[in-house]
Protein backbone atom coordinates (compact mmCIF):
# COMPACT_ATOMS: atom_id res chain seq x y z
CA UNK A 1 8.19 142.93 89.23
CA UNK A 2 6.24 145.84 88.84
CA UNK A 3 4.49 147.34 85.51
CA UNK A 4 6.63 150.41 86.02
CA UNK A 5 9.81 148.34 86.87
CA UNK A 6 9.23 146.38 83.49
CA UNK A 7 8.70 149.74 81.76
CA UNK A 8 11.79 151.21 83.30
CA UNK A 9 14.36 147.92 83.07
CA UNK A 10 12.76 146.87 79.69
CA UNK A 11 10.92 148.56 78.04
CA UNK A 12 12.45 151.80 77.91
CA UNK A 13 16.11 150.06 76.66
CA UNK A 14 14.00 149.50 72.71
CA UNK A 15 14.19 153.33 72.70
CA UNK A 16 15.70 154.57 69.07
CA UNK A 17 19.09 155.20 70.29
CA UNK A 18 19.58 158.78 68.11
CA UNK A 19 23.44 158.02 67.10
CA UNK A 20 22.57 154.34 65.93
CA UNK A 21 19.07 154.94 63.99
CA UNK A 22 19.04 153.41 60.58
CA UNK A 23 16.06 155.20 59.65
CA UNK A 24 15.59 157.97 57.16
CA UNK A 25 13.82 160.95 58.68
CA UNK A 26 12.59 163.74 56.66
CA UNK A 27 13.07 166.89 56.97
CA UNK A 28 12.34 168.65 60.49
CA UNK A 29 12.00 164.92 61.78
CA UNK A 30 14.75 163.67 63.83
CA UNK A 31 15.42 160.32 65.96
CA UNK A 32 16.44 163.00 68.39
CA UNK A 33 12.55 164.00 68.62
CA UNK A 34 11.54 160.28 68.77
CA UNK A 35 13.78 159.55 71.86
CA UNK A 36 12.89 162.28 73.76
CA UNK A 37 9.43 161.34 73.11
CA UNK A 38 9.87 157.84 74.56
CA UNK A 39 11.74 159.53 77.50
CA UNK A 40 8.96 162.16 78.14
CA UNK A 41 6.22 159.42 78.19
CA UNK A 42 5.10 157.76 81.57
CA UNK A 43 2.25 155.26 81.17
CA UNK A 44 -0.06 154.36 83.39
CA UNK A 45 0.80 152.13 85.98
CA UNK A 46 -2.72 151.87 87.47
CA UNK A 47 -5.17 149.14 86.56
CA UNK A 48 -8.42 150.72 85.09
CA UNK A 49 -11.56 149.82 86.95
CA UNK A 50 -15.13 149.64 85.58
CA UNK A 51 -17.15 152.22 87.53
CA UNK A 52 -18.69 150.93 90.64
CA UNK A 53 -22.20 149.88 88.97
CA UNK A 54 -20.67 148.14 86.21
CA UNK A 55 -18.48 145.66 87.67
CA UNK A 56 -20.90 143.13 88.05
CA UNK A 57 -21.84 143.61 84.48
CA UNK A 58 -18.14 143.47 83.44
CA UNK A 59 -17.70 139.97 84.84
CA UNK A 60 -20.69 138.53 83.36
CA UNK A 61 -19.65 140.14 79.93
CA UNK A 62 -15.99 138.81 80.20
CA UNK A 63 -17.17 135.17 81.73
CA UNK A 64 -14.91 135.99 85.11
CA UNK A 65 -17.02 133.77 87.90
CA UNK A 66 -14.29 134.72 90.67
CA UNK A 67 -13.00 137.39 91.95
CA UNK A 68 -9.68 136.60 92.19
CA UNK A 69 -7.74 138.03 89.44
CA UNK A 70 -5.20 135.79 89.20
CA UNK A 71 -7.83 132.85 87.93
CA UNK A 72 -9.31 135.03 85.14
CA UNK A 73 -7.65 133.33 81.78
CA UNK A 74 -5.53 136.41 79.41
CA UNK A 75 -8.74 136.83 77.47
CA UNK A 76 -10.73 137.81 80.60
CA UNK A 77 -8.57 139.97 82.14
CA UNK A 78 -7.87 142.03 77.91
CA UNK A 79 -12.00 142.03 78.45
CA UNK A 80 -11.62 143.52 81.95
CA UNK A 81 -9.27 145.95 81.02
CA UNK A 82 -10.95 147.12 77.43
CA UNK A 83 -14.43 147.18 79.11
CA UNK A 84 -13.04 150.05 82.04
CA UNK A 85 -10.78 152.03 79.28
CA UNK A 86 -13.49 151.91 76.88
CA UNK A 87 -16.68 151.67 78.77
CA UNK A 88 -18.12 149.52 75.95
CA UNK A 89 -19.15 145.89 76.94
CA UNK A 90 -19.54 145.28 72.76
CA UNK A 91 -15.59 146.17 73.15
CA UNK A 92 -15.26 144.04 75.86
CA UNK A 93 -17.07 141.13 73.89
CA UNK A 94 -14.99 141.34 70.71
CA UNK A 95 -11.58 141.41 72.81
CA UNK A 96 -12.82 138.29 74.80
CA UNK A 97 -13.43 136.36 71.50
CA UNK A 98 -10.48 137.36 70.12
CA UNK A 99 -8.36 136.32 72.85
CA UNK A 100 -9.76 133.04 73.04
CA UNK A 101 -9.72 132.40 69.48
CA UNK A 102 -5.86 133.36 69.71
CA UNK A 103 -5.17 130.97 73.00
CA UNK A 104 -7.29 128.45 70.81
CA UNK A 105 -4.85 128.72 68.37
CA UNK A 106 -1.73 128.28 70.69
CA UNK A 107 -3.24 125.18 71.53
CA UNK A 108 -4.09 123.84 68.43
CA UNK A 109 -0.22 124.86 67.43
CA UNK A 110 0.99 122.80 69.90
CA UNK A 111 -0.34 119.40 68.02
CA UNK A 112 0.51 119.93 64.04
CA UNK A 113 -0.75 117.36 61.84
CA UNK A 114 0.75 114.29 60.97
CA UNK A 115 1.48 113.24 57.49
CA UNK A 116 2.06 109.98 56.60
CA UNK A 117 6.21 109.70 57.00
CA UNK A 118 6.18 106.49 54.46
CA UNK A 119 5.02 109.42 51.79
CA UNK A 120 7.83 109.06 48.56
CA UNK A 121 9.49 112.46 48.08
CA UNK A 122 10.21 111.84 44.72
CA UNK A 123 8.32 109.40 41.67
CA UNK A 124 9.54 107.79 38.63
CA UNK A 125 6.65 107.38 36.78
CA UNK A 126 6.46 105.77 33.87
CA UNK A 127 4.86 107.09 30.83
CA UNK A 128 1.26 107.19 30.61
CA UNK A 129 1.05 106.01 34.67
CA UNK A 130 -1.78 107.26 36.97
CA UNK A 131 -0.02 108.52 40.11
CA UNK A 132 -2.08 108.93 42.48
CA UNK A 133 -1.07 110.06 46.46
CA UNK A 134 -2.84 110.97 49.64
CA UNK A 135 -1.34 113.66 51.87
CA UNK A 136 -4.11 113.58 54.07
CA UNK A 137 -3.32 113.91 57.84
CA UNK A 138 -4.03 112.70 61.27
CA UNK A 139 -4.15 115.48 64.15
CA UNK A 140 -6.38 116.09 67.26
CA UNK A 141 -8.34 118.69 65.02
CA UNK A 142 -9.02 117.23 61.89
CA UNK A 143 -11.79 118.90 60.83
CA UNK A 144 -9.17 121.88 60.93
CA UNK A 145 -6.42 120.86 58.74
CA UNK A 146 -6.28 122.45 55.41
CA UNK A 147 -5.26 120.88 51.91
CA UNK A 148 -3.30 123.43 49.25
CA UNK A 149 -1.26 122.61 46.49
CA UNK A 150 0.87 125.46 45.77
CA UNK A 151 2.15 124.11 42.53
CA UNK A 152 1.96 120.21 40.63
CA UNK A 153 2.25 118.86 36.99
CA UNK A 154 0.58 120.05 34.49
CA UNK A 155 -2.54 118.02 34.19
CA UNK A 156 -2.88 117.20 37.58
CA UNK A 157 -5.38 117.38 40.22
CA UNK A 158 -5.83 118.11 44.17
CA UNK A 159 -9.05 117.83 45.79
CA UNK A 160 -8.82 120.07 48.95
CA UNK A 161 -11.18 117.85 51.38
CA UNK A 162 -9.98 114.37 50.82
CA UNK A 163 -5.90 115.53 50.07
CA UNK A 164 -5.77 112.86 47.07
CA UNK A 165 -3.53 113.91 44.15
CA UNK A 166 -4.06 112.31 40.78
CA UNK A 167 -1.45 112.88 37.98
CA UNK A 168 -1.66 111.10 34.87
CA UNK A 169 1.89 110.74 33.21
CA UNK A 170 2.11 112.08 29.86
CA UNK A 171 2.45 109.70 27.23
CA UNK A 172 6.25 111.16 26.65
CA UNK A 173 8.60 112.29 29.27
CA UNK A 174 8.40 116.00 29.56
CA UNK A 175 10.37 116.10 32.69
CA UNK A 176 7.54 117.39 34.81
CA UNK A 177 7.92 116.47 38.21
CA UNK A 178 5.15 117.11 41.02
């Protein structure tokens, strides 16, 4: 499929259909004006090429080693494509990070940590009793996995790089759970 058959067959059917708009317009604004916008408008279909003398320099600032488009990873080609609209290899270089940051963190999505499943949901703790738990985790990217407590006992404590959380009971039940 081409860009301007996914434009045409997709992309043009999310146009603000005037009769069904929920939005509030003010005055002199219409989503009358905003569909005929989105049928006026005709992209692009053409790829934008570096000039001539800065291909070369394009691939080595995007990290693309072939020529053959189809090999260059989504954050080469967004480098590619930045670097000809823009004509700024700095550009280029911050869209080439980002893109691989954001495909590094599609991968790292893919394997979540995993908490220990033996881990007691709820505790009757005696009065006066040290609880004490570990919510650390095992996952492929440890050194990535990040420890929060978004709310505990009063009194209690969570230390954010080992995942241990201490809780000494008070000496009469208050009903505080964790």
């Amino acid at each position: 499929m081409t860009l301007e058959q996914i434009h045409r067959n997709f992309g043009q059917t999310w146009a603000i259909n005037p009769p069904l708009s929920l939005f509030y317009y003010e005055s002199g604004d219409s989503a009358t004006f905003y569909w005929m916008q989105n049928q006026n408008f005709t992209p692009s279909f053409l790829s934008p090429q570096p000039s001539p003398t800065q291909i070369s320099q394009t691939q080595t600032t995007c990290g693309i080693t072939s020529n053959n488009q189809s090999a260059w990873t989504v954050a080469q080609r967004t480098c590619y494509y930045d670097v000809a609209v823009t004509n700024d290899m700095s550009f280029g270089r911050t869209s080439l990070t980002a893109g691989d940051e954001v495909l590094a963190i599609a991968v790292d999505s893919r394997n979540p940590p995993v908490f220990n499943s033996g881990l007691q949901l709820t505790i009757n703790a005696a009065p006066s009793t040290l609880v004490t738990l570990d919510f650390s985790a095992v996952s492929a990217y440890t050194l990535g996995v990040l420890y929060t407590l978004l709310s505990g006992p009063n009194n209690c404590t969570f230390d954010n790089q080992t995942a241990l959380f201490t809780w000494q009971a008070p000496s009469t039940p208050d009903n505080d759970t964790a």
